[in-house]
N, C-alpha and C. Protein backbone atom coordinates (compact mmCIF):
# COMPACT_ATOMS: atom_id res chain seq x y z
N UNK A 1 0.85 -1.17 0.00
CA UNK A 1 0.00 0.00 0.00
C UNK A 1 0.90 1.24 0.00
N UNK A 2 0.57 1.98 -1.12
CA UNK A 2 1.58 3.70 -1.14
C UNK A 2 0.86 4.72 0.13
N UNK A 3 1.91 5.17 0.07
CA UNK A 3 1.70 6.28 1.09
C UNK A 3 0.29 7.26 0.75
N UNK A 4 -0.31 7.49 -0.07
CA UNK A 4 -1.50 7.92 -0.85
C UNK A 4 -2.67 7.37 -0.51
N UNK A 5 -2.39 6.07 -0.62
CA UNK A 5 -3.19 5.10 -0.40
C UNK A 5 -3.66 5.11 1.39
N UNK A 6 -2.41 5.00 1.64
CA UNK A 6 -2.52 5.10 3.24
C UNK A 6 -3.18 6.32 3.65
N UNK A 7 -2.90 7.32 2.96
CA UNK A 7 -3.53 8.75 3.46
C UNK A 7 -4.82 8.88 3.80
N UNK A 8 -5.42 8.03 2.02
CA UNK A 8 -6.82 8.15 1.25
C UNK A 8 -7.72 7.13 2.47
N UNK A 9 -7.31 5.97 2.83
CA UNK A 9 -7.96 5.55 3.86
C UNK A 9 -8.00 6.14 5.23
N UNK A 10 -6.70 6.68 5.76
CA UNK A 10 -7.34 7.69 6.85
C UNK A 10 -8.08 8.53 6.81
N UNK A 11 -8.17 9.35 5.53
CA UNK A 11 -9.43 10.64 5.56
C UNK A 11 -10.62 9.73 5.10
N UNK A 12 -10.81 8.68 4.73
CA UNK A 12 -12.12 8.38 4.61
C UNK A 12 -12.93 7.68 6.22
N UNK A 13 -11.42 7.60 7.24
CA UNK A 13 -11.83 6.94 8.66
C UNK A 13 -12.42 8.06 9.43
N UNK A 14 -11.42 9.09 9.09
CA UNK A 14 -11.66 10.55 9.69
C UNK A 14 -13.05 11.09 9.26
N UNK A 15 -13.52 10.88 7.66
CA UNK A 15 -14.64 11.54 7.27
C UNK A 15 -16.20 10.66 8.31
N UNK A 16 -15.91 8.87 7.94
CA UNK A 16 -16.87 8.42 8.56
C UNK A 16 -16.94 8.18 10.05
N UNK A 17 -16.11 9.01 11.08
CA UNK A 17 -15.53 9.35 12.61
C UNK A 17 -16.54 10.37 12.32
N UNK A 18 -16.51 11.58 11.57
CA UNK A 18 -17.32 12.78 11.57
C UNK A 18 -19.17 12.85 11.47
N UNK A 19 -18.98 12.08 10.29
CA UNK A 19 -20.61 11.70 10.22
C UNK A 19 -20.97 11.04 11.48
N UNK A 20 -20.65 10.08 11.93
CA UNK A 20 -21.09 9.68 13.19
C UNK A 20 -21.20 10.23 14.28
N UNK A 21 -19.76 11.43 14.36
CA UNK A 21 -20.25 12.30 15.48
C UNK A 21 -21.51 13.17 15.34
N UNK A 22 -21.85 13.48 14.23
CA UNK A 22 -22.98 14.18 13.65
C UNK A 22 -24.10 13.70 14.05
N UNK A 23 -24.22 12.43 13.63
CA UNK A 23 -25.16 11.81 14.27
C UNK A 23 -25.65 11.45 15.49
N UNK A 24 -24.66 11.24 15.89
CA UNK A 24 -24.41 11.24 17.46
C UNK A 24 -25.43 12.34 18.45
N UNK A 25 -24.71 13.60 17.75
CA UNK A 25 -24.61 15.21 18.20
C UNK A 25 -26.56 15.30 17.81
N UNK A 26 -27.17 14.84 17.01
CA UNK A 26 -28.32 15.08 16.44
C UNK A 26 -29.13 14.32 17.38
N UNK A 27 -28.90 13.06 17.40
CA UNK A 27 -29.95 12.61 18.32
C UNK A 27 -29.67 12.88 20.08
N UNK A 28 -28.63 13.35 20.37
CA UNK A 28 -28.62 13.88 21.51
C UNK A 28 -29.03 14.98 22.01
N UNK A 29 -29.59 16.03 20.60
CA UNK A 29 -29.82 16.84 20.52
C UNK A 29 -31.54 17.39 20.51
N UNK A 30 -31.90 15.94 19.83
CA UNK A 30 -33.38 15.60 19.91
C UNK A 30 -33.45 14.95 21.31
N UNK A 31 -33.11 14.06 21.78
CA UNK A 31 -33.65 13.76 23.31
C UNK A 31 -33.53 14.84 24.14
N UNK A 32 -32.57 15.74 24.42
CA UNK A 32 -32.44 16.95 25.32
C UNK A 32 -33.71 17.09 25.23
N UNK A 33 -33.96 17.88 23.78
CA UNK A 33 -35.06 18.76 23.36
C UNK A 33 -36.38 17.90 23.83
N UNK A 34 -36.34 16.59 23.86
CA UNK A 34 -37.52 16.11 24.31
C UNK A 34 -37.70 16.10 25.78
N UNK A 35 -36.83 15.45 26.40
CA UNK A 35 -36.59 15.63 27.80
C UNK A 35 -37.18 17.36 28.29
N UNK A 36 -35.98 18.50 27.80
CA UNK A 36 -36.51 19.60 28.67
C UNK A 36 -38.04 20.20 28.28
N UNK A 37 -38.37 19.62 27.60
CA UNK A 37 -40.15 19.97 26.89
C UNK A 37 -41.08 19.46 27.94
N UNK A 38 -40.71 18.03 28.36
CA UNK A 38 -41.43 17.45 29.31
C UNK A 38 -41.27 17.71 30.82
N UNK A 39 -40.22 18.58 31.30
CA UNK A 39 -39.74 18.87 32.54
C UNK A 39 -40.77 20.04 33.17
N UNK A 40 -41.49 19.66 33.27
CA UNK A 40 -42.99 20.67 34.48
C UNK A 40 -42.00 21.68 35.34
N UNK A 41 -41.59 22.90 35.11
CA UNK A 41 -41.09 23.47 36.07
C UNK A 41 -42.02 23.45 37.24
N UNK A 42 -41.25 23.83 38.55
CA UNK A 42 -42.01 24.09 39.99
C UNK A 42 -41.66 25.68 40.29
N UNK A 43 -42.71 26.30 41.28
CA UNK A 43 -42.69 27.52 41.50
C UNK A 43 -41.73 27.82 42.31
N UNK A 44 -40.87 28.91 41.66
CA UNK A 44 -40.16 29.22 42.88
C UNK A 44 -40.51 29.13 44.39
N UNK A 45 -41.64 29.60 44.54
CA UNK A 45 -42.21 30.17 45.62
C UNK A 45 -42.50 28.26 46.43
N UNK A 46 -42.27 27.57 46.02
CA UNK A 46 -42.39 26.08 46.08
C UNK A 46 -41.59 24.94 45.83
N UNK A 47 -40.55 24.91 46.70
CA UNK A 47 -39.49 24.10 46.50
C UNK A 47 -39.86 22.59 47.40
N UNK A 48 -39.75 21.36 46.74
CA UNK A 48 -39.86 19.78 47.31
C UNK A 48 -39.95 20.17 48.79
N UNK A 49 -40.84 19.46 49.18
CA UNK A 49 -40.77 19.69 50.83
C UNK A 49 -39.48 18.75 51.22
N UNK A 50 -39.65 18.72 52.39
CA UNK A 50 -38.68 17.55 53.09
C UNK A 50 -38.83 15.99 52.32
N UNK A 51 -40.52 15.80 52.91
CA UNK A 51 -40.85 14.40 52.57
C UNK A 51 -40.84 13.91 50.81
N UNK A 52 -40.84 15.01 50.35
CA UNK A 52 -40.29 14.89 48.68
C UNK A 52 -39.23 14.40 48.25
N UNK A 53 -38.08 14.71 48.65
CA UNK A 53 -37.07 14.78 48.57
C UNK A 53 -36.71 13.49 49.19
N UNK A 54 -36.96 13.35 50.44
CA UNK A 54 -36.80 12.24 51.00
C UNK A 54 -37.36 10.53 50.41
N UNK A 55 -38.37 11.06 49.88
CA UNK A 55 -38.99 9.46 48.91
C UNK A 55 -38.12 9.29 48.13
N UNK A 56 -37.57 10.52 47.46
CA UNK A 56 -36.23 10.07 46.24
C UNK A 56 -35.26 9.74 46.30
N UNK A 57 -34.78 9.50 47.64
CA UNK A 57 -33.71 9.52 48.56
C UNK A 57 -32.54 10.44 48.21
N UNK A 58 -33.15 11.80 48.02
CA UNK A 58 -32.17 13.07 47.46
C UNK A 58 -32.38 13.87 49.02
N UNK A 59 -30.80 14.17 49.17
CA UNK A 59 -31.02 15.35 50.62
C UNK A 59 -30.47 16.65 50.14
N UNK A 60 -30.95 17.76 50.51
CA UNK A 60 -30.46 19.16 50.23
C UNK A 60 -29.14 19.14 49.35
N UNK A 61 -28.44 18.51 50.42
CA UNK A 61 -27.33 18.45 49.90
C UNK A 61 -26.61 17.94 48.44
N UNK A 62 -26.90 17.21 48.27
CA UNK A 62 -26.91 16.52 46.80
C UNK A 62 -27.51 17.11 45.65
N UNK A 63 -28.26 17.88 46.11
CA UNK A 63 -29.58 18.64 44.93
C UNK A 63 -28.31 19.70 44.69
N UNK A 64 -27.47 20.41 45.86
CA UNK A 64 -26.76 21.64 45.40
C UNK A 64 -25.61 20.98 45.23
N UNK A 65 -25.27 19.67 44.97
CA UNK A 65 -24.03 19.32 44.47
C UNK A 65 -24.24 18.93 42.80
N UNK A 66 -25.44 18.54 42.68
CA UNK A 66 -25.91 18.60 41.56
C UNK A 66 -25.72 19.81 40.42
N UNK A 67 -26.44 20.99 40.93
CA UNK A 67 -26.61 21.94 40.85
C UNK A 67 -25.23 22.53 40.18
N UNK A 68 -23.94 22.54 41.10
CA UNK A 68 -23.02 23.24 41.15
C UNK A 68 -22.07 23.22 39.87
N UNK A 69 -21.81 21.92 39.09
CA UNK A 69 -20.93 21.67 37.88
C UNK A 69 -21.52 23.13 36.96
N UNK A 70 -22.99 23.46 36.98
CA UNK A 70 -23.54 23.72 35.82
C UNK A 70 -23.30 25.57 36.49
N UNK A 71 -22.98 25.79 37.38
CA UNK A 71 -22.67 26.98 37.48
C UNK A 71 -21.54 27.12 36.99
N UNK A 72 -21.33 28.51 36.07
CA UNK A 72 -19.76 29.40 36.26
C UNK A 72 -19.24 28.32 35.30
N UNK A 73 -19.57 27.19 34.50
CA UNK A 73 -19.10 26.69 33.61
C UNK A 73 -19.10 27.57 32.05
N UNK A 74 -18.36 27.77 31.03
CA UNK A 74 -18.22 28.24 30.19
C UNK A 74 -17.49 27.32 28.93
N UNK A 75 -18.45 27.81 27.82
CA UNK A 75 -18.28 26.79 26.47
C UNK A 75 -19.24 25.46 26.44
N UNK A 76 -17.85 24.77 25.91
CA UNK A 76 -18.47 23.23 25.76
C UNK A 76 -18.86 22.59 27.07
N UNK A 77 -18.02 22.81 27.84
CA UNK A 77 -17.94 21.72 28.91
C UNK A 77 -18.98 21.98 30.06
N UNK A 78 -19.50 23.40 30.04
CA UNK A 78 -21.23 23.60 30.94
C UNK A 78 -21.84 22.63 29.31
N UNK A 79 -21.43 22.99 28.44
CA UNK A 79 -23.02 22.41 28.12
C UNK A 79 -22.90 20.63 28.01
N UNK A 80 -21.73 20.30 28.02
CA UNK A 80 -21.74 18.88 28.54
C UNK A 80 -22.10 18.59 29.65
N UNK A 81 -21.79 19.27 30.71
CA UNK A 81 -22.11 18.96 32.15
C UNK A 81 -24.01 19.45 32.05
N UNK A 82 -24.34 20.00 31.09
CA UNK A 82 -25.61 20.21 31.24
C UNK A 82 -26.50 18.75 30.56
N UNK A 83 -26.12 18.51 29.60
CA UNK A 83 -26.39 17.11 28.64
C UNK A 83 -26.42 15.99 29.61
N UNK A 84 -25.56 15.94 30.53
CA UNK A 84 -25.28 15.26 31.41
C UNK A 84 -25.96 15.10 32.70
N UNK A 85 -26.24 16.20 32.84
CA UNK A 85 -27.33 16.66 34.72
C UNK A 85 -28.69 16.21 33.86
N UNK A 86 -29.58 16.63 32.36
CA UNK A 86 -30.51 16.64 32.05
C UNK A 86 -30.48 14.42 31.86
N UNK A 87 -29.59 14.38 31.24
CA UNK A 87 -29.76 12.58 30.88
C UNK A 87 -29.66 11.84 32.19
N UNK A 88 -29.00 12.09 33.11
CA UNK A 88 -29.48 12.00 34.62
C UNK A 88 -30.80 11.63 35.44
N UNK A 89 -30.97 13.01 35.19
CA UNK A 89 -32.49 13.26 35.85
C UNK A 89 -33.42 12.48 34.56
N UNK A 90 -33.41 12.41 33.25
CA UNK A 90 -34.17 11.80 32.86
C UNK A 90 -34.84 10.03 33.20
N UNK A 91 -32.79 9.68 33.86
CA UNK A 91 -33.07 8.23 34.05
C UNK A 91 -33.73 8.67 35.49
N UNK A 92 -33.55 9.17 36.35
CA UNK A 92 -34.01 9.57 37.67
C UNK A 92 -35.48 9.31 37.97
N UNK A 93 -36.52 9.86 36.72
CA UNK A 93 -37.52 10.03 36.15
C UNK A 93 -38.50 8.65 35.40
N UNK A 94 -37.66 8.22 34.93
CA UNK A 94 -38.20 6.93 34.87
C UNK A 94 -38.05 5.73 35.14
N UNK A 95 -37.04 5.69 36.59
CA UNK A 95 -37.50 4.67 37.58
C UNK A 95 -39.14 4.61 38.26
């Protein structure tokens, strides 16, 4: 195999690496979008009581450790850590 040859098959590994991330990026992009559509916000004025929280076996604490990645993050990596807190709570959700 010539060096050409060798090239021509890495950019075609590299091209079909890309499409897949594409794809990838698309349907992750559609579940978000489905997920945060279905997420019922709660009123400020109305945060989980105790015994709420407690059936889920979530304590204060954990909710603001949760919470915290997605602060003060900037670029990619809040919105990974956001992709990430939302696919979470989705499995969270349908236990």
């Amino acid at each position: 195999m010539s060096a050409i040859d060798t090239i021509v098959q890495f950019l075609s590994v590299i091209d079909e690496a890309v499409k897949f991330k594409k794809t990838i990026t698309e349907e992750v992009v559609a579940s978000v979008t489905n997920i945060v559509s279905n997420i019922k916000p709660h009123a400020a004025s109305q945060p989980l009581c105790y015994h709420s929280r407690k059936s889920k076996g979530e304590s204060s604490k954990q909710r603001i450790r949760k919470l915290q990645p997605l602060i003060g993050d900037a670029g990619h990596e809040g919105i990974y850590t956001l992709v990430w807190f939302l696919f979470r709570f989705h499995l969270q959700h349908d236990e």
